[in-house]
C-alpha atoms as a PDB file:
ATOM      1  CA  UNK A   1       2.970   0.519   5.425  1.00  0.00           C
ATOM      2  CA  UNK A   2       1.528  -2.113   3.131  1.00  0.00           C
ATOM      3  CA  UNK A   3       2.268  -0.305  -0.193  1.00  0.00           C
ATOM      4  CA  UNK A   4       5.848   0.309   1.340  1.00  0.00           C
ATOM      5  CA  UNK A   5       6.383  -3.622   2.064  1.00  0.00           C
ATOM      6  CA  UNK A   6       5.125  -4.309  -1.663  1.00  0.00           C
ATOM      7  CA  UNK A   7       7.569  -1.783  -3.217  1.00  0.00           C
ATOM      8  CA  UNK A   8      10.808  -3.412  -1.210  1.00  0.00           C
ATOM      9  CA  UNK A   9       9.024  -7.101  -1.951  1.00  0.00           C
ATOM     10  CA  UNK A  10       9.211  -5.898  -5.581  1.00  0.00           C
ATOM     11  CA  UNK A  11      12.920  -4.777  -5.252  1.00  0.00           C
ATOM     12  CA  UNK A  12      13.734  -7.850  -3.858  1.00  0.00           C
ATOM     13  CA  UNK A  13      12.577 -11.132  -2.957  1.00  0.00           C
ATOM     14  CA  UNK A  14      11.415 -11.370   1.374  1.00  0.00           C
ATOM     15  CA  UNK A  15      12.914  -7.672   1.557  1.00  0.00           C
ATOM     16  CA  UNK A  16       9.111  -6.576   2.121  1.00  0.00           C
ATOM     17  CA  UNK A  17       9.061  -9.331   4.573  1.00  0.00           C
ATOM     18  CA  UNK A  18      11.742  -7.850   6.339  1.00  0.00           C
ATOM     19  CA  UNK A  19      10.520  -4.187   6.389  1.00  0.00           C
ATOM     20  CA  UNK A  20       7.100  -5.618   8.459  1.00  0.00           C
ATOM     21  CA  UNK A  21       9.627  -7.584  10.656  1.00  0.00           C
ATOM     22  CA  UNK A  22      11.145  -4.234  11.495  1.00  0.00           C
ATOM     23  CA  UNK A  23       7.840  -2.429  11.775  1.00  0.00           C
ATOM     24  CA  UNK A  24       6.738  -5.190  13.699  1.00  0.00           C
ATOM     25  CA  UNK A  25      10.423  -4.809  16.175  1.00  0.00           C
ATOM     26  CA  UNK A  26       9.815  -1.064  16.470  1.00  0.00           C
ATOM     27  CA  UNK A  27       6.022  -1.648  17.866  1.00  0.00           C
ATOM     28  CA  UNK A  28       7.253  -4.516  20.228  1.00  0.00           C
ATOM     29  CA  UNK A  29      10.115  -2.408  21.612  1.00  0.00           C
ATOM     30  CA  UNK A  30       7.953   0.357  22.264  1.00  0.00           C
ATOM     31  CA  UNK A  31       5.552  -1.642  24.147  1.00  0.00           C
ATOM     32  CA  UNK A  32       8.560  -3.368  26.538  1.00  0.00           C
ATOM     33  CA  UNK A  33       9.486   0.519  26.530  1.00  0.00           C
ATOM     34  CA  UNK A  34       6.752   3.513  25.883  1.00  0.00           C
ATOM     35  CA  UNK A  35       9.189   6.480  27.121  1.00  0.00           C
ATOM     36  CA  UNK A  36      11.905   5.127  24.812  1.00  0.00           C
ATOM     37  CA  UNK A  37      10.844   7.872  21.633  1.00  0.00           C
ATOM     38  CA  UNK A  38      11.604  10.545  21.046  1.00  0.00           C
ATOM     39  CA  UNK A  39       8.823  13.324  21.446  1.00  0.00           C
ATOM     40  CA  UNK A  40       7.500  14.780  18.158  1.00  0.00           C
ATOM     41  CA  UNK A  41       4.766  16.889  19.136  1.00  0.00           C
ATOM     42  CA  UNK A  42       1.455  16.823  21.151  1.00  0.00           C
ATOM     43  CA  UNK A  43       2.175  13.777  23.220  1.00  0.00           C
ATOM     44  CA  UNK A  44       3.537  11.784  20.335  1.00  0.00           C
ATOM     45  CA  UNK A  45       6.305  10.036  20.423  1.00  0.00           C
ATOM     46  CA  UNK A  46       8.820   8.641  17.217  1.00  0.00           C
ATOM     47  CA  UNK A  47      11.121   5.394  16.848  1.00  0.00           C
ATOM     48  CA  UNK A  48      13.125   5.048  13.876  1.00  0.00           C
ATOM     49  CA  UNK A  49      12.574   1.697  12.146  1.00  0.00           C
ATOM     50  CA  UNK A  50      16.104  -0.825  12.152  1.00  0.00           C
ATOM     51  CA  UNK A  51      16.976  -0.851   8.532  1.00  0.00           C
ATOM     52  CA  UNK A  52      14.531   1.275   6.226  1.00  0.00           C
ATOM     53  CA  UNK A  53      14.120   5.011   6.434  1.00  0.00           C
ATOM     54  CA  UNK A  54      10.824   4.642   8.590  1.00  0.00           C
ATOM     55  CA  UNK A  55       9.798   6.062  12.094  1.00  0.00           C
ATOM     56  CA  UNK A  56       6.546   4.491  14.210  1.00  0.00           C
ATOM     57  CA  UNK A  57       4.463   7.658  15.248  1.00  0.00           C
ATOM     58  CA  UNK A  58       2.647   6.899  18.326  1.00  0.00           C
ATOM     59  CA  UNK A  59       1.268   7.893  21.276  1.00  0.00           C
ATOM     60  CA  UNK A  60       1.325   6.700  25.329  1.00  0.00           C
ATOM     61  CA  UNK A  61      -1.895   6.154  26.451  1.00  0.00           C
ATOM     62  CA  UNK A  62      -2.792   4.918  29.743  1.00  0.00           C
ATOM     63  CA  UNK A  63      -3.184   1.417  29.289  1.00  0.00           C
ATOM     64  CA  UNK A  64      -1.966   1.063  25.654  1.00  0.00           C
ATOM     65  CA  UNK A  65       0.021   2.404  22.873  1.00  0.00           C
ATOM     66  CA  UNK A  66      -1.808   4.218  20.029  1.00  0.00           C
ATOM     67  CA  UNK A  67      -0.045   4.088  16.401  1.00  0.00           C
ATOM     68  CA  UNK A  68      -0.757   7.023  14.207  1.00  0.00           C
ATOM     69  CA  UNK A  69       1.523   6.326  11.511  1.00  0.00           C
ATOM     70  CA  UNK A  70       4.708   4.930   9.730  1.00  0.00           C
ATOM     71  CA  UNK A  71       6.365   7.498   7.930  1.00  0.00           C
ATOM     72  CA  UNK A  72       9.065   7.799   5.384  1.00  0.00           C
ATOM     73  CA  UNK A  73      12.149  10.127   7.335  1.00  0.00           C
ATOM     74  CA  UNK A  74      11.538  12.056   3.720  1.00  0.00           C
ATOM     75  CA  UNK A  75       8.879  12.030   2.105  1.00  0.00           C
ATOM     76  CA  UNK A  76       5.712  13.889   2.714  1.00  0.00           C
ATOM     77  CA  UNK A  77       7.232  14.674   6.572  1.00  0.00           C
ATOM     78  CA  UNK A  78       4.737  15.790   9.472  1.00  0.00           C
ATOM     79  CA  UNK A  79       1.786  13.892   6.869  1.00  0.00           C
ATOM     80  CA  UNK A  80       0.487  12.167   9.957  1.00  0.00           C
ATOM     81  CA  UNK A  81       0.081  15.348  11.363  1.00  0.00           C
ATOM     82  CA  UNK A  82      -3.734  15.605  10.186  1.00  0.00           C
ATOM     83  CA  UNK A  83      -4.556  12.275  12.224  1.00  0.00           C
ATOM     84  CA  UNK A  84      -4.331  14.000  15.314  1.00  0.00           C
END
């Protein structure tokens, strides 16, 4: 996630800002709404971020939500796989 923000803050000026913002939207919608992802596999769950070609991996866990990952849509899919 970091390294992504720093390669859109170095395409444009607050454009890495603006790809945390939306990381930071996805996480806040799927704590007003755990169910609202779609299932991936083993009990995980995945929201696509607003504007950049992201999904939050995560998982419902009684009490709180558990983030595994924020993946590129492309690149290296399933990755986050080996952090189950």
């Amino acid at each position: 996630m970091t390294d992504a923000a720093l390669f859109y803050e170095l395409a444009a000026p607050s454009l890495g800002h603006d790809f945390l913002d939306d990381i930071q939207h996805a996480i806040d919608t799927v704590l007003e709404r755990p169910e609202l992802g779609a299932p991936v596999a083993h009990g995980f769950r995945r929201v696509l971020v607003r504007r950049f070609p992201y999904s939050l991996i995560y998982a419902v866990e009684v009490g709180h939500i558990v983030v595994v990952a924020v993946a590129h849509q492309r690149r290296r899919p399933g990755f986050w796989k080996g952090r189950l």
